[in-house]
C-alpha atoms as a PDB file:
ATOM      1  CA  UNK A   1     -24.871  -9.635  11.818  1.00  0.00           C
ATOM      2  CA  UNK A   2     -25.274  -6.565  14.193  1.00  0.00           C
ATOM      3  CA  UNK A   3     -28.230  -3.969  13.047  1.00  0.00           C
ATOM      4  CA  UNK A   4     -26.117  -1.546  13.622  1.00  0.00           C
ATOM      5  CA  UNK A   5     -23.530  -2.871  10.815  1.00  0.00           C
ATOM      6  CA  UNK A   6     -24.726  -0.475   7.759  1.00  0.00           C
ATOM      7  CA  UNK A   7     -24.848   2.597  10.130  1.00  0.00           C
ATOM      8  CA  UNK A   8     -21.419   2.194  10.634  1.00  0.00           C
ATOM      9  CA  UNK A   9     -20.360   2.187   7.232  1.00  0.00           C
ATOM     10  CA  UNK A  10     -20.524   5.485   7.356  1.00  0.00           C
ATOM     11  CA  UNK A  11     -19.194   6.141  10.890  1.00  0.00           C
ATOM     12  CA  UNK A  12     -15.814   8.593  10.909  1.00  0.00           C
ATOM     13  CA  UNK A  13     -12.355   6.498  11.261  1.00  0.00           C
ATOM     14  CA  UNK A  14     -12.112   8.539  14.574  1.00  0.00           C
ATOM     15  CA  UNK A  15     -15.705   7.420  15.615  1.00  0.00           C
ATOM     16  CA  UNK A  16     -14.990   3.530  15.065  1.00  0.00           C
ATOM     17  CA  UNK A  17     -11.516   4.440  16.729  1.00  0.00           C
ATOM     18  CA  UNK A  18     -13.329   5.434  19.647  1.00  0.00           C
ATOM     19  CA  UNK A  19     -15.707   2.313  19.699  1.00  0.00           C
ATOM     20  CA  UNK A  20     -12.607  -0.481  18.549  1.00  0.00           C
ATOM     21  CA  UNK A  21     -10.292   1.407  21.580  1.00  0.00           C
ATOM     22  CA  UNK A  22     -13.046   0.232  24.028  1.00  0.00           C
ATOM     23  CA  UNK A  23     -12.966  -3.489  22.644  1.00  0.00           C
ATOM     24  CA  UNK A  24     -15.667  -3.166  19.694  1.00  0.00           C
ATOM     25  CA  UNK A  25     -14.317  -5.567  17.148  1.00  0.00           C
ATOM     26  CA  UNK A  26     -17.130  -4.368  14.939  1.00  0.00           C
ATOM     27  CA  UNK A  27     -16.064  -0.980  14.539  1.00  0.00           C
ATOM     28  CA  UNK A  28     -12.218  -2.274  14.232  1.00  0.00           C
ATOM     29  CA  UNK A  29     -14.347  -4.467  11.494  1.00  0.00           C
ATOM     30  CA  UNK A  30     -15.134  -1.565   9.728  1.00  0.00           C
ATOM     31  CA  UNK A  31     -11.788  -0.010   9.663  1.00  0.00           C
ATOM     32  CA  UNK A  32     -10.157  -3.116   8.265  1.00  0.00           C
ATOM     33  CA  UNK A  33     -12.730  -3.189   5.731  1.00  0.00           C
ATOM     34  CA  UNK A  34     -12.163   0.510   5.145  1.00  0.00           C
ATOM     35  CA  UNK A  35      -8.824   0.580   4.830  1.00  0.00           C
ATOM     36  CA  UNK A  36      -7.741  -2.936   4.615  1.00  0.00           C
ATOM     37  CA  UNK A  37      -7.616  -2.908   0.291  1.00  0.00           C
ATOM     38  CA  UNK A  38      -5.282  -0.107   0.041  1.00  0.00           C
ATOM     39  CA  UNK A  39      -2.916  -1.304   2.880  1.00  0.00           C
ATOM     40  CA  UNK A  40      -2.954  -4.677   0.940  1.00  0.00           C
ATOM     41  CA  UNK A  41      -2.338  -2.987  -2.631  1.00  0.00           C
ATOM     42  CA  UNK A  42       0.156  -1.398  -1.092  1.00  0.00           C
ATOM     43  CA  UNK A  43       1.682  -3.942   0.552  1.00  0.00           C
ATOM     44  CA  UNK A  44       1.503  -6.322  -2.820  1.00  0.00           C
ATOM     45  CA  UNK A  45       3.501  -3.518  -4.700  1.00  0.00           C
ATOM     46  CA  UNK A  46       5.985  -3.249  -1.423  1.00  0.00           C
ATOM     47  CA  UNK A  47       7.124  -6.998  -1.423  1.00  0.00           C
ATOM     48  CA  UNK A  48       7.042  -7.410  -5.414  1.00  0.00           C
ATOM     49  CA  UNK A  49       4.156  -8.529  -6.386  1.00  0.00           C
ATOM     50  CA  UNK A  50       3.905 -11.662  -4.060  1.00  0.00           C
ATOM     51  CA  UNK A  51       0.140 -12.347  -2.924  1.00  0.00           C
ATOM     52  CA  UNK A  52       1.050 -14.570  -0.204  1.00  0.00           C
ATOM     53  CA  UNK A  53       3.706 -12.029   1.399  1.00  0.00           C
ATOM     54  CA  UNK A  54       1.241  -9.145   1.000  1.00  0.00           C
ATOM     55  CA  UNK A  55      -1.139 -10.893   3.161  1.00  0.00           C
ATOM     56  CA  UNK A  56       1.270 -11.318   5.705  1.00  0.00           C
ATOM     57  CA  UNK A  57       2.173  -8.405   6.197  1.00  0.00           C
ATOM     58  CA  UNK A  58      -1.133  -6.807   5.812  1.00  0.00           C
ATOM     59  CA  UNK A  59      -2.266  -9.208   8.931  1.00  0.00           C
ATOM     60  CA  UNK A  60       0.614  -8.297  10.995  1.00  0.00           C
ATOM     61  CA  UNK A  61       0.188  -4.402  10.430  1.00  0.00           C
ATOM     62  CA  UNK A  62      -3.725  -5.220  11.382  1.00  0.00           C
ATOM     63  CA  UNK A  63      -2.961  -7.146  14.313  1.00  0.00           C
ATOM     64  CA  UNK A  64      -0.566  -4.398  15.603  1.00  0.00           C
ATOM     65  CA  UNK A  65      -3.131  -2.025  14.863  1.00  0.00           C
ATOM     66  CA  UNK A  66      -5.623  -3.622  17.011  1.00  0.00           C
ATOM     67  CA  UNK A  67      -3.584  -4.704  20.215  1.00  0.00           C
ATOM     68  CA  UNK A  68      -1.677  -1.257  19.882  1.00  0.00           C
ATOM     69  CA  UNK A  69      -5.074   0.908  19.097  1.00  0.00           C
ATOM     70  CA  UNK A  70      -4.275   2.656  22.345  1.00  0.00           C
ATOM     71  CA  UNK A  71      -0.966   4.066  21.217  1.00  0.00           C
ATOM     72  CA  UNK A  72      -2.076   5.614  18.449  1.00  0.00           C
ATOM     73  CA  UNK A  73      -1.703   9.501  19.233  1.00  0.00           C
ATOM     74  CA  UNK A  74      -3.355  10.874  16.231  1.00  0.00           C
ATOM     75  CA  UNK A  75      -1.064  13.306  15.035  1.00  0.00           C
ATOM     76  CA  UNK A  76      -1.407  11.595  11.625  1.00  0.00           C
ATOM     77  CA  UNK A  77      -4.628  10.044   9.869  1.00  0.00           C
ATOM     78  CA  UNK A  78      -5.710   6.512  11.150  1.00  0.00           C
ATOM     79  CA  UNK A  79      -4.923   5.809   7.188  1.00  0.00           C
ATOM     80  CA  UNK A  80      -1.389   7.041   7.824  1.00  0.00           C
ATOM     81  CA  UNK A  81      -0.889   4.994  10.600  1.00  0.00           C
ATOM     82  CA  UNK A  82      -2.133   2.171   9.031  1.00  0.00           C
ATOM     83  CA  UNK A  83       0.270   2.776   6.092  1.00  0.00           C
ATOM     84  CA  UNK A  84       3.400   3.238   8.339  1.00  0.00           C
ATOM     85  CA  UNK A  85       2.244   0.026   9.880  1.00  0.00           C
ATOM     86  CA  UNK A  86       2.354  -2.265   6.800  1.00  0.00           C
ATOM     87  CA  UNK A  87       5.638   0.171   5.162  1.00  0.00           C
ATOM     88  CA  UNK A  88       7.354  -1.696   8.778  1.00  0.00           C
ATOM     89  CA  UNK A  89       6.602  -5.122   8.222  1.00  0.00           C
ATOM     90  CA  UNK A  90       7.047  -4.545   5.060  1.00  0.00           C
ATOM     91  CA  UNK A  91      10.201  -3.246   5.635  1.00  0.00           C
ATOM     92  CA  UNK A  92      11.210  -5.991   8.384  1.00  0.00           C
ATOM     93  CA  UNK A  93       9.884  -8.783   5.250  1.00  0.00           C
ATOM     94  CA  UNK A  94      12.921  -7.214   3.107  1.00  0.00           C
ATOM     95  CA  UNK A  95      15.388  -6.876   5.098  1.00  0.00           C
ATOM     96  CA  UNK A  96      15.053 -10.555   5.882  1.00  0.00           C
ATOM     97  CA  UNK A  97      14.370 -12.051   2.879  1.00  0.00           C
ATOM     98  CA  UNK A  98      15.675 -11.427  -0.542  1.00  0.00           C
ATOM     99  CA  UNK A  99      14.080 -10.075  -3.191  1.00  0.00           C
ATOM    100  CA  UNK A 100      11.043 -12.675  -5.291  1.00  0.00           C
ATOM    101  CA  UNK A 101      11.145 -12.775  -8.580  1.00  0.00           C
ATOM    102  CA  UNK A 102       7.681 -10.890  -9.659  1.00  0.00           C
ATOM    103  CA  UNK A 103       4.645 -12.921 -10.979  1.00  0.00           C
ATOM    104  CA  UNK A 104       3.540 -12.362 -14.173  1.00  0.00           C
ATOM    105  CA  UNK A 105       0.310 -14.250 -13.380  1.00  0.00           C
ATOM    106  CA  UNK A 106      -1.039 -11.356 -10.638  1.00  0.00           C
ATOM    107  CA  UNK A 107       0.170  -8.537 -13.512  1.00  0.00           C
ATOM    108  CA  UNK A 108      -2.018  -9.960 -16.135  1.00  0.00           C
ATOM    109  CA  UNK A 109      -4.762 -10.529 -13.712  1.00  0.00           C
ATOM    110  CA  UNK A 110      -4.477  -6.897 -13.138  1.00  0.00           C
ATOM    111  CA  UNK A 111      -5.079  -5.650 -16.435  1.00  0.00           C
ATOM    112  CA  UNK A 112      -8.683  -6.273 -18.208  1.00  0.00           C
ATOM    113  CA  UNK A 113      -8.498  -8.047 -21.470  1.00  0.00           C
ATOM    114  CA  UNK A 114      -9.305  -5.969 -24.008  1.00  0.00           C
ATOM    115  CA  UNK A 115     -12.100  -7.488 -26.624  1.00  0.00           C
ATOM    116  CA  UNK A 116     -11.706  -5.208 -29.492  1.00  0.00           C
ATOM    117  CA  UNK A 117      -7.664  -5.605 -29.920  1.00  0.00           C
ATOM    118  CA  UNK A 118      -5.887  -8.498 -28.594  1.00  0.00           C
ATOM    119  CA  UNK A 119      -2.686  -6.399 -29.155  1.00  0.00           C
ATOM    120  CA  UNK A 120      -3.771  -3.631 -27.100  1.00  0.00           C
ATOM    121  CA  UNK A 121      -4.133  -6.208 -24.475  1.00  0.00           C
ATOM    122  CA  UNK A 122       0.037  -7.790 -25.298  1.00  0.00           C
ATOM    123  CA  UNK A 123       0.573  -4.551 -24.722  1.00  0.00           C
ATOM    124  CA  UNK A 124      -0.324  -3.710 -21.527  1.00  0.00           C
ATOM    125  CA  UNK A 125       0.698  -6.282 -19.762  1.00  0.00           C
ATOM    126  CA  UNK A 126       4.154  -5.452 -21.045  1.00  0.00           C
ATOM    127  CA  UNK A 127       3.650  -1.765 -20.158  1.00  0.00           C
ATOM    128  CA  UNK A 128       2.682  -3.362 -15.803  1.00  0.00           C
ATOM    129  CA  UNK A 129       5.439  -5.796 -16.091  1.00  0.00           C
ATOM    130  CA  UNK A 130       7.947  -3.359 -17.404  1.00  0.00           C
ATOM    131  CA  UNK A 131       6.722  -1.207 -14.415  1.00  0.00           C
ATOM    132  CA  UNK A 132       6.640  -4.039 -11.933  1.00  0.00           C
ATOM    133  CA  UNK A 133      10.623  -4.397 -12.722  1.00  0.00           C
ATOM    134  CA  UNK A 134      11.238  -0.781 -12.724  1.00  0.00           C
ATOM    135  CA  UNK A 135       9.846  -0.445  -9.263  1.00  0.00           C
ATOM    136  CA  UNK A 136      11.614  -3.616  -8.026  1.00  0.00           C
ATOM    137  CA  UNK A 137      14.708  -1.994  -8.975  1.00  0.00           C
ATOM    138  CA  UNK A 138      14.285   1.192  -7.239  1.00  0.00           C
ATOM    139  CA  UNK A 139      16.267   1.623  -3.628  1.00  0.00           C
ATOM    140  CA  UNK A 140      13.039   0.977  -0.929  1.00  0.00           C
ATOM    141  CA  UNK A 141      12.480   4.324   0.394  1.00  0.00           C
ATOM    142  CA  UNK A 142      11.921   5.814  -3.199  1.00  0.00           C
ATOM    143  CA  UNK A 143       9.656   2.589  -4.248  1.00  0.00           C
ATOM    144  CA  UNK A 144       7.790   3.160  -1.038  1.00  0.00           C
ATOM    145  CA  UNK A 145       7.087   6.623  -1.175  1.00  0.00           C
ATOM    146  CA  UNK A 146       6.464   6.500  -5.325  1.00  0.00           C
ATOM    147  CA  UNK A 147       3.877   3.946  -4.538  1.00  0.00           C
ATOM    148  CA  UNK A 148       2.320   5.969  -1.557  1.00  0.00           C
ATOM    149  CA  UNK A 149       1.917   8.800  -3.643  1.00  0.00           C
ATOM    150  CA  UNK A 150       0.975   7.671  -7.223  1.00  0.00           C
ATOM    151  CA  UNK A 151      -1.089   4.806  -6.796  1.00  0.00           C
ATOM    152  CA  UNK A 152      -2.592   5.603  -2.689  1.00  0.00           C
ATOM    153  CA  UNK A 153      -2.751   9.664  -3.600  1.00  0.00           C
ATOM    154  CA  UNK A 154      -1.129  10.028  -0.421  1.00  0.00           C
ATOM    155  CA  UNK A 155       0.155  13.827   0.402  1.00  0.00           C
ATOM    156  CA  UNK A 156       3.715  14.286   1.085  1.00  0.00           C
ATOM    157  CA  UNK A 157       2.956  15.299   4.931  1.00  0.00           C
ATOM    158  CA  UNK A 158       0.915  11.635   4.933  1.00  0.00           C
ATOM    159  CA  UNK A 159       4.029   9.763   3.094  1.00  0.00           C
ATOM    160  CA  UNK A 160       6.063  11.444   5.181  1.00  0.00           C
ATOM    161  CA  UNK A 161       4.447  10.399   8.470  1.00  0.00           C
ATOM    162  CA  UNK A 162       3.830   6.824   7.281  1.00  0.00           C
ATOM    163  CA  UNK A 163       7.546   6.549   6.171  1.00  0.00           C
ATOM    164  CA  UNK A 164       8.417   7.783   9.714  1.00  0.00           C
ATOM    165  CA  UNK A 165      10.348  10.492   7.837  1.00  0.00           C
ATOM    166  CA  UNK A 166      10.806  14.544   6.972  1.00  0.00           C
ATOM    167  CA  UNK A 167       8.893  16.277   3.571  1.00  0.00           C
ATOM    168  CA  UNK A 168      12.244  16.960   2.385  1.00  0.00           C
ATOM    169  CA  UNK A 169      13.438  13.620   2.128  1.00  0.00           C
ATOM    170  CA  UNK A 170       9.809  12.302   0.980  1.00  0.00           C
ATOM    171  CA  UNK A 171      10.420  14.717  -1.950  1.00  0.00           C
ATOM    172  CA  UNK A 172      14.123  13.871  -2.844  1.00  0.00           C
ATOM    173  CA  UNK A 173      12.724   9.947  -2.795  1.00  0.00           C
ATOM    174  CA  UNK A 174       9.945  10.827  -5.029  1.00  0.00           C
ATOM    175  CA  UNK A 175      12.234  13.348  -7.368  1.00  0.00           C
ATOM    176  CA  UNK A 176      14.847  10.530  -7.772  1.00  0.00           C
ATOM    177  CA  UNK A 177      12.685   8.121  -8.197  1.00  0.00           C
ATOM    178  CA  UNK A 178      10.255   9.260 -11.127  1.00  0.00           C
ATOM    179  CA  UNK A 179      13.848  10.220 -12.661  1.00  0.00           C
ATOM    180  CA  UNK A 180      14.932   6.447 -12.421  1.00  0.00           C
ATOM    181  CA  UNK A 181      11.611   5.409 -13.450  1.00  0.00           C
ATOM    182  CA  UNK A 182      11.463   7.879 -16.398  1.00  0.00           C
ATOM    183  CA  UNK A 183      14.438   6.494 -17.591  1.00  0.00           C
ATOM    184  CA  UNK A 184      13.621   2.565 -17.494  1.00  0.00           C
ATOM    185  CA  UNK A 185      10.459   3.401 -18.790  1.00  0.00           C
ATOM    186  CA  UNK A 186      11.741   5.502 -21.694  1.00  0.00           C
ATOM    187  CA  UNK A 187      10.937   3.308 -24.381  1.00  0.00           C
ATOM    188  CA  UNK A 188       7.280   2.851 -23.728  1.00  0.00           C
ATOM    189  CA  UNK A 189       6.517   6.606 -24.113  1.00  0.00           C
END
């Protein structure tokens, strides 16, 4: 381990840019380390719920971040980028495949049992896997950009960047897509 590893913790995204552009696989390190959780959540809600195709596509979005560092313009954050990186191989994953069926195993995982009242708990996991389907069923774009903002906390301009598309259309995808979701999820209010 480098001594210079805790130091760069706490390095800017456009400092360990600098360093990974010139070949520092530490500093790319800390980027992926950075970043790498949310592009993975992300990713996991993306392809519905499947571990194994999260992963993949959370490598390939790294790996195209690395050996394409040097294209990276910066008119968006490095997170953005990142983002827009996985949303494409995410994408690509889709359109070749069809959809999983989602694993109730990785939704229960997700929610903490709760000790004092075992049917709090039941009812939880319901609540995520009634969500899970509701976001499988929405059209991609609105999924993708629900996702991006609700659970990442991304701003429209960053959704809009990473979904390689305008504010407009991020907010018609977000508008029709809470309406959708409002309505599936009607009977849990």
């Amino acid at each position: 381990m480098s001594t210079h590893g805790p130091r760069r913790g706490g390095a800017s995204d456009d400092a360990l840019l600098r360093a990974a552009r010139l070949g520092d696989e530490e500093a790319f390190g800390v980027l992926v380390d950075r970043h790498g959780p949310g592009m993975y959540r992300y990713a996991l809600r993306l392809v519905g719920g499947s571990d194994a195709d999260a992963k993949e596509v959370t490598q390939e979005a790294l790996i195209s971040a690395w050996k394409g560092l040097d294209t990276f313009a910066g008119r968006s954050s490095l997170r953005t980028w990142l983002f827009r990186l996985v949303h494409r191989r995410a994408a690509d994953l889709h359109r070749h495949r069809r959809p999983t069926p989602i694993d109730d195993d990785l939704l229960s995982a997700m929610v903490r049992p709760s000790e004092d009242n075992p049917l709090r708990h039941v009812e939880r996991v319901e609540l995520l896997r009634a969500l899970q389907a509701a976001l499988d069923e929405l059209p991609w774009h609105q999924r993708a950009a629900w996702l991006l903002r609700e659970i990442e906390g991304m701003s429209y301009d960053e959704i809009a960047a990473a979904l390689d598309t305008t504010v407009g259309a991020v907010r018609g995808h977000l508008h029709r897509g809470r309406r959708t979701l409002a309505e599936r999820m009607e009977r849990w209010r």
